[in-house]
Protein backbone atom coordinates (compact mmCIF):
# COMPACT_ATOMS: atom_id res chain seq x y z
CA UNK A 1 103.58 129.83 86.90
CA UNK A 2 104.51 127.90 89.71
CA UNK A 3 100.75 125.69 91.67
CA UNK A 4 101.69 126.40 95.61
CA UNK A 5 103.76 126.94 98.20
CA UNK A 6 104.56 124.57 100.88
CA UNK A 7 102.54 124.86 104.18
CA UNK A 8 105.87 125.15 106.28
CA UNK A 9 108.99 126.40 104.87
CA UNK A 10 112.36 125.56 106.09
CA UNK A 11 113.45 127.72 108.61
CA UNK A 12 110.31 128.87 109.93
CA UNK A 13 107.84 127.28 111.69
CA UNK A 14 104.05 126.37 111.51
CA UNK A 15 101.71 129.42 109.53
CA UNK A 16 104.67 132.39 109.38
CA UNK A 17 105.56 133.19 105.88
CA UNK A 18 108.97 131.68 104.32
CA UNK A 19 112.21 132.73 105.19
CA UNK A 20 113.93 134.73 102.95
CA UNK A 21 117.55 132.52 102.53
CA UNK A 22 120.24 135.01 102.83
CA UNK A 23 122.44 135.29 99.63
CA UNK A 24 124.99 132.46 98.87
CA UNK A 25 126.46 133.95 95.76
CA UNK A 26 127.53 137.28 94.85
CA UNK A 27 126.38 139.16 91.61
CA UNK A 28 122.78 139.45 90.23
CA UNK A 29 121.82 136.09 90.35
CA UNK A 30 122.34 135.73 95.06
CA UNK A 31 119.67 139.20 95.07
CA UNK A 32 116.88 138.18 92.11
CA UNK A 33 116.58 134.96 94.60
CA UNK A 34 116.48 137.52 97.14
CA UNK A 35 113.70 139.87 95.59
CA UNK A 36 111.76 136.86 94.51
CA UNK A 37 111.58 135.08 98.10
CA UNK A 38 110.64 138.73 99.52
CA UNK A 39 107.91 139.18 96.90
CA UNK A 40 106.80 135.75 97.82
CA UNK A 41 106.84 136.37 101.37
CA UNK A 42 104.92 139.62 101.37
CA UNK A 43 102.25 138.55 98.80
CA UNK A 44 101.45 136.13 101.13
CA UNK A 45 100.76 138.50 103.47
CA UNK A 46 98.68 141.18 101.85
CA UNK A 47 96.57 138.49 100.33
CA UNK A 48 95.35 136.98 102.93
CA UNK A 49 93.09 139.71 103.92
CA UNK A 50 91.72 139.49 100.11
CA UNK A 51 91.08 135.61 99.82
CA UNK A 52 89.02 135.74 103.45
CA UNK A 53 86.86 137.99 101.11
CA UNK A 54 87.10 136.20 98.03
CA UNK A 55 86.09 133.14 99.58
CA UNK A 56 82.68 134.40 100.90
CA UNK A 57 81.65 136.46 97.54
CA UNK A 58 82.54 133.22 95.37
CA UNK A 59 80.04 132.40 93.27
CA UNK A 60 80.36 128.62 93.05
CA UNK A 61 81.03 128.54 97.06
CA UNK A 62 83.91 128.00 99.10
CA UNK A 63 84.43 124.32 98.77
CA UNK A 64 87.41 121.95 98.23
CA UNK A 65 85.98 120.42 95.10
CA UNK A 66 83.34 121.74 92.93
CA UNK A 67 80.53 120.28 90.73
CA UNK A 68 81.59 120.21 87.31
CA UNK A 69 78.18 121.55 85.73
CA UNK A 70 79.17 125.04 87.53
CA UNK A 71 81.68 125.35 84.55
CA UNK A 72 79.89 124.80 81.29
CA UNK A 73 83.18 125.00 79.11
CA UNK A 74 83.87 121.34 80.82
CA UNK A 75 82.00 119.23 78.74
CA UNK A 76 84.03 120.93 75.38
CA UNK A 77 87.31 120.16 77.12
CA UNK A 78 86.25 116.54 77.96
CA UNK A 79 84.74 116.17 74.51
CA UNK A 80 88.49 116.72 73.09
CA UNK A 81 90.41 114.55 76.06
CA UNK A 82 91.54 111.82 73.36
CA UNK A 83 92.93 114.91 71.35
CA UNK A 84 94.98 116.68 74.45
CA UNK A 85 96.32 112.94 75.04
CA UNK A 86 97.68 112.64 71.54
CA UNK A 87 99.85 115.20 72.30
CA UNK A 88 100.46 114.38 75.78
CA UNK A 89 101.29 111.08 74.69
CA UNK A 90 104.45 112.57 72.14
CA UNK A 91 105.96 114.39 74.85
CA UNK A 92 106.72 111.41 76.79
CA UNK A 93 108.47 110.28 74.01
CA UNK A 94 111.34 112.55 75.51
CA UNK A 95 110.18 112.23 78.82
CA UNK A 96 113.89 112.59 80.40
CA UNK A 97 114.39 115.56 78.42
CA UNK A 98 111.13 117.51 80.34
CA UNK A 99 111.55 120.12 82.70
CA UNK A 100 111.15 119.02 86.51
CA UNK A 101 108.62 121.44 88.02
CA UNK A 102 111.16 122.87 90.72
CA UNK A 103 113.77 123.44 87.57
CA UNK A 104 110.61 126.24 86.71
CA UNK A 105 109.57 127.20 89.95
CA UNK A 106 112.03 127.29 92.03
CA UNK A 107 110.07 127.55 95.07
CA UNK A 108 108.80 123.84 94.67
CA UNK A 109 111.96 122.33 95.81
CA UNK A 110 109.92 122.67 99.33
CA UNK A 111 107.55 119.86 97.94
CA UNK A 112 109.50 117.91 95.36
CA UNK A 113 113.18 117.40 95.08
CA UNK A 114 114.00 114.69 92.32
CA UNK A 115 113.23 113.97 88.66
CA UNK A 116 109.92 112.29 89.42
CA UNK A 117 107.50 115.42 88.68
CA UNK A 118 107.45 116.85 85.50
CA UNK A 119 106.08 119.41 83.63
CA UNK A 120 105.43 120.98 80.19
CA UNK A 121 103.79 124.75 79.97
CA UNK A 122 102.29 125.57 77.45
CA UNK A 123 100.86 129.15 79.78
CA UNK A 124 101.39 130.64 82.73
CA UNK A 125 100.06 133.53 84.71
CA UNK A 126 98.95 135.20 81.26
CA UNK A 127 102.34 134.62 79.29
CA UNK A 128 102.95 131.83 76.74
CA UNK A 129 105.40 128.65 76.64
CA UNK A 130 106.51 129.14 72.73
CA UNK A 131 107.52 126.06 72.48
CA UNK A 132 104.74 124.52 74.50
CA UNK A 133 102.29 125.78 71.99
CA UNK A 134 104.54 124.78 69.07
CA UNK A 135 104.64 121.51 70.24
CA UNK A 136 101.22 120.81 71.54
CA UNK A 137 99.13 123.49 69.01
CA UNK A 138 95.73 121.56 69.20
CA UNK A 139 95.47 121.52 73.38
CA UNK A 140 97.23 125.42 72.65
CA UNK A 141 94.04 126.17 70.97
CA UNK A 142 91.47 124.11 73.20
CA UNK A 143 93.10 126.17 76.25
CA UNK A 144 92.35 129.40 74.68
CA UNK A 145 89.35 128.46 74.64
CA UNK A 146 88.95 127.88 78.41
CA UNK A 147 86.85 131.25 79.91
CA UNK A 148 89.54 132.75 82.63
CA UNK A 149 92.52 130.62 81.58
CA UNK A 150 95.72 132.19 83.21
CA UNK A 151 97.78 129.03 83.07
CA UNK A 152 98.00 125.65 81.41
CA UNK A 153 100.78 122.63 81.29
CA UNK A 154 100.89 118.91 81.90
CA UNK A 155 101.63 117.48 84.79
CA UNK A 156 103.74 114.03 84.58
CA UNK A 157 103.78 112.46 87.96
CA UNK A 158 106.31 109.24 87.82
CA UNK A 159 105.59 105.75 89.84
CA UNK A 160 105.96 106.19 94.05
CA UNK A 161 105.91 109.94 93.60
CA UNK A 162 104.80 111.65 96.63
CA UNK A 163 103.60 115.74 96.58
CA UNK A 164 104.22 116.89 100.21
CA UNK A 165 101.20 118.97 101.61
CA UNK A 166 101.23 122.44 100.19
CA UNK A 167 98.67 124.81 99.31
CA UNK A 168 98.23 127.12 96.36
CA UNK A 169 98.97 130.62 96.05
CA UNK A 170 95.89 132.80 95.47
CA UNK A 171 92.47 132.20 96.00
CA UNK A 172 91.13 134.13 93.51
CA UNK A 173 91.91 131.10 90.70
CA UNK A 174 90.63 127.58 90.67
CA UNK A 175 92.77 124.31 89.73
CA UNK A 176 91.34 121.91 86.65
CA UNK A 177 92.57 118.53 86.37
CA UNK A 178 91.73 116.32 83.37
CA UNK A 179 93.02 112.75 83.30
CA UNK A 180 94.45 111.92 80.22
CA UNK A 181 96.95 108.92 81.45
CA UNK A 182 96.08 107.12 84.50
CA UNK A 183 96.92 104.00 86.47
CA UNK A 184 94.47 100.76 85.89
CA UNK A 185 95.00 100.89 89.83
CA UNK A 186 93.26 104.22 90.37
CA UNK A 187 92.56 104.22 94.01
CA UNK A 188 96.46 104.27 94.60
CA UNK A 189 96.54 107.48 92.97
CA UNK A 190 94.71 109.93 94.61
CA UNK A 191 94.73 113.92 95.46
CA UNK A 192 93.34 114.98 98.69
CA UNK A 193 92.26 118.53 99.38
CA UNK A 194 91.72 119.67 102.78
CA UNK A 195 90.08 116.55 103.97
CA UNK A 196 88.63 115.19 101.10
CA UNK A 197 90.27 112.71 98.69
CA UNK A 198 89.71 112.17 95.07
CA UNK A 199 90.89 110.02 92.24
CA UNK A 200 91.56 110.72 88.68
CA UNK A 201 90.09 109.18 85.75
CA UNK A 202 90.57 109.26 81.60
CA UNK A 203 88.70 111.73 80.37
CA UNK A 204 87.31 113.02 83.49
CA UNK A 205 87.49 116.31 85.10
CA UNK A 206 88.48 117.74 88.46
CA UNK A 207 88.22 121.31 89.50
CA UNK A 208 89.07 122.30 93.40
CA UNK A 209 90.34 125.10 95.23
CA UNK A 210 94.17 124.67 95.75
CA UNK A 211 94.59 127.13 98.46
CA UNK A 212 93.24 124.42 100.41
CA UNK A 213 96.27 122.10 101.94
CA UNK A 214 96.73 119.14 99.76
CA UNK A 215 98.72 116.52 98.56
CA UNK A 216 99.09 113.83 95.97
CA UNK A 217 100.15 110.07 95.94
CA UNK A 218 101.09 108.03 92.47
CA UNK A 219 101.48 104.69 94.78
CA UNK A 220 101.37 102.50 91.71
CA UNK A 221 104.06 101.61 89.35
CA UNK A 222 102.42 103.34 85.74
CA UNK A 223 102.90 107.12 85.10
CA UNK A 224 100.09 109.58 86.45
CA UNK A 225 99.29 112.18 83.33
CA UNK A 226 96.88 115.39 83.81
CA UNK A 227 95.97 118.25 81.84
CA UNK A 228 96.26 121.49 84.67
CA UNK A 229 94.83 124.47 84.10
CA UNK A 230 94.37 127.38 86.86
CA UNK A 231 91.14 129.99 85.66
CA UNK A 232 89.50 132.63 87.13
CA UNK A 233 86.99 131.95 90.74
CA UNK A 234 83.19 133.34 89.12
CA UNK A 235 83.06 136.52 91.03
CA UNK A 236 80.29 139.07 90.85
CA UNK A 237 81.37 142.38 89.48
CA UNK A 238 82.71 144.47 90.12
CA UNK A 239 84.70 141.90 92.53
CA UNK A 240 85.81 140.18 89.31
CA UNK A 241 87.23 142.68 88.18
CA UNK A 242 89.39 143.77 91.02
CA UNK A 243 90.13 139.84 91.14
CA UNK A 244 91.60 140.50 87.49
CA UNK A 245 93.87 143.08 88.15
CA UNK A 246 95.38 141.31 91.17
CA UNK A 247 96.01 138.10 88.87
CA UNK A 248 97.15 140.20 86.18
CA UNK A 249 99.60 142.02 89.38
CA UNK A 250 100.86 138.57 90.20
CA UNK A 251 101.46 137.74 86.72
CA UNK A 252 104.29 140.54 86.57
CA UNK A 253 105.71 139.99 90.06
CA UNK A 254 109.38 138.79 90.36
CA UNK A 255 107.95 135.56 91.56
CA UNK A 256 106.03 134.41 88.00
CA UNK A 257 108.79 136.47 86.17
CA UNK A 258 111.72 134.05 87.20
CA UNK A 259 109.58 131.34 86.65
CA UNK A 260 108.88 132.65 83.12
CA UNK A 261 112.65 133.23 82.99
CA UNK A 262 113.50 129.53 83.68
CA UNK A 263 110.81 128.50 81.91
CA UNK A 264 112.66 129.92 78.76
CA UNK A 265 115.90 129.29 79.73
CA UNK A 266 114.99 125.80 79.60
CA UNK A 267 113.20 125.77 76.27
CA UNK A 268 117.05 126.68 75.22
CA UNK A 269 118.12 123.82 76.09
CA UNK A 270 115.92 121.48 74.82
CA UNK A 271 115.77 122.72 71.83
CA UNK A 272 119.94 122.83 71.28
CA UNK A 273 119.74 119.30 72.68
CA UNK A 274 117.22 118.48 70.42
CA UNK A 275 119.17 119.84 67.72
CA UNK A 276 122.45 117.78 68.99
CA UNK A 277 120.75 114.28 68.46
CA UNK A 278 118.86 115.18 65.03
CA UNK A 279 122.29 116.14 64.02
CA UNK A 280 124.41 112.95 65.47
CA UNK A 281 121.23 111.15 63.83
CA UNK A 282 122.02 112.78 60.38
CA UNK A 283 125.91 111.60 60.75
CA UNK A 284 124.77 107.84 61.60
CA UNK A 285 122.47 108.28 58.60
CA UNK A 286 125.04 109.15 56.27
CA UNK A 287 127.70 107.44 57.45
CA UNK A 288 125.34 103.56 57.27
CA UNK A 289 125.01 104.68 53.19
């Protein structure tokens, strides 16, 4: 569930894989960090092998950005941007309440440390946000409808945010970006991947390859809001296939699971805190007649 890992962890230096942090805490909680930072830093490893190969039997290239009519199911998505926004738009309603993204992955803290990147899931890595879907049932249903969708949230990135460089975890997906909410100054906030730079627009599409290093910039003072979705790279078969099963793999390693777990975890919370106001709303009610 969680987009990429930073290009060079603490405690390591330039191109080695992360560092597994000893355990700080005793019971299960100091050795699932443990097993998650060891599955991270040995899928790195064996994968690298895989996305050298990946890269040259792609079927829409090996490019940082890619033209949009290579993915037909685009135009649909685009079609229904005003839709997806609704929904976004009802969210930030509660926007203190959201999840930051290294509350879900924890891994992110390498790239973003405050409150000023947030996320909602509705899927990731092949499991569903419940109350992502609840919430948001119309983009829910538009996503499904996405060929190769393996995960789906928004991404809410707050004024004078700064992404550090990072890159993405497998090559065998591709990252979609569809601007619902976006500064009036739009060439202050910008994504660049590898060396080229982009900017988002309402309505309008992105799709790159994150395993290239990038990074992103919100140097304007209005809130940055995209649709992201992660599918499946076009592959020939039976390459696709074996592409499948590895996605499928990562979707059940300890890494997405604790994500998942958090993920849920949170959800918890939200909702009892939801539950807390509606509640000390009810008592104001009452008490005012």
């Amino acid at each position: 569930m969680a987009p990429g890992r930073p290009l060079q962890p603490r405690g390591g230096p330039p191109g080695q894989p992360a560092t597994i942090p000893p355990v700080t805490e005793s019971g299960s909680k100091g050795l699932w960090d443990r097993v998650v930072a060891l599955t991270i830093s040995l899928g790195e490893r064996i994968l690298a092998p895989i996305e050298r190969f990946i890269g040259k039997r792609s079927l829409v290239g090996d490019a940082t950005f890619f033209p949009l009519e290579r993915f037909p199911w685009v135009k649909h998505i685009e079609d229904n941007w005003e839709v997806i926004r609704e929904e976004a738009e009802r969210l930030l309603e509660d926007r203190a309440e959201l999840a930051n993204f290294q509350d879900i992955s924890k891994d992110q803290i390498e790239i973003t440390d405050d409150d000023r990147w947030k996320t909602f899931f509705l899927y990731g890595y092949g499991f569903e946000a419940k109350l992502g879907v609840e919430m948001c049932p119309r983009t829910a249903a538009l996503m499904r409808e996405i060929p190769g969708m393996k995960t789906a949230m928004f991404s809410i990135l707050s004024p004078r945010k700064h992404i550090l460089d990072h890159r993405g975890p497998y090559k065998g997906v591709l990252r979609y970006h569809l601007g619902l909410i976006v500064p009036a100054d739009a060439a202050a906030c910008r994504i660049r991947v590898g060396e080229d730079i982009r900017h988002w627009e309402a309505g309008r599409s992105l799709i790159f390859d994150d395993t290239f290093n990038h990074e992103v910039w919100n140097d304007t003072d209005e809130t940055r809001v995209v649709l992201f979705v992660d599918v499946m790279r076009p592959l020939p078969f039976p390459d696709s296939a074996v592409n499948e099963g590895i996605v499928k793999a990562i979707g059940y390693s300890p890494f997405v699971l604790d994500a998942k777990r958090n993920q849920e975890a949170w959800e918890r919370r939200y909702l009892q805190r939801r539950g807390q106001r509606n509640g000390h709303a009810a008592e104001i009610g009452s008490a005012a007649r």
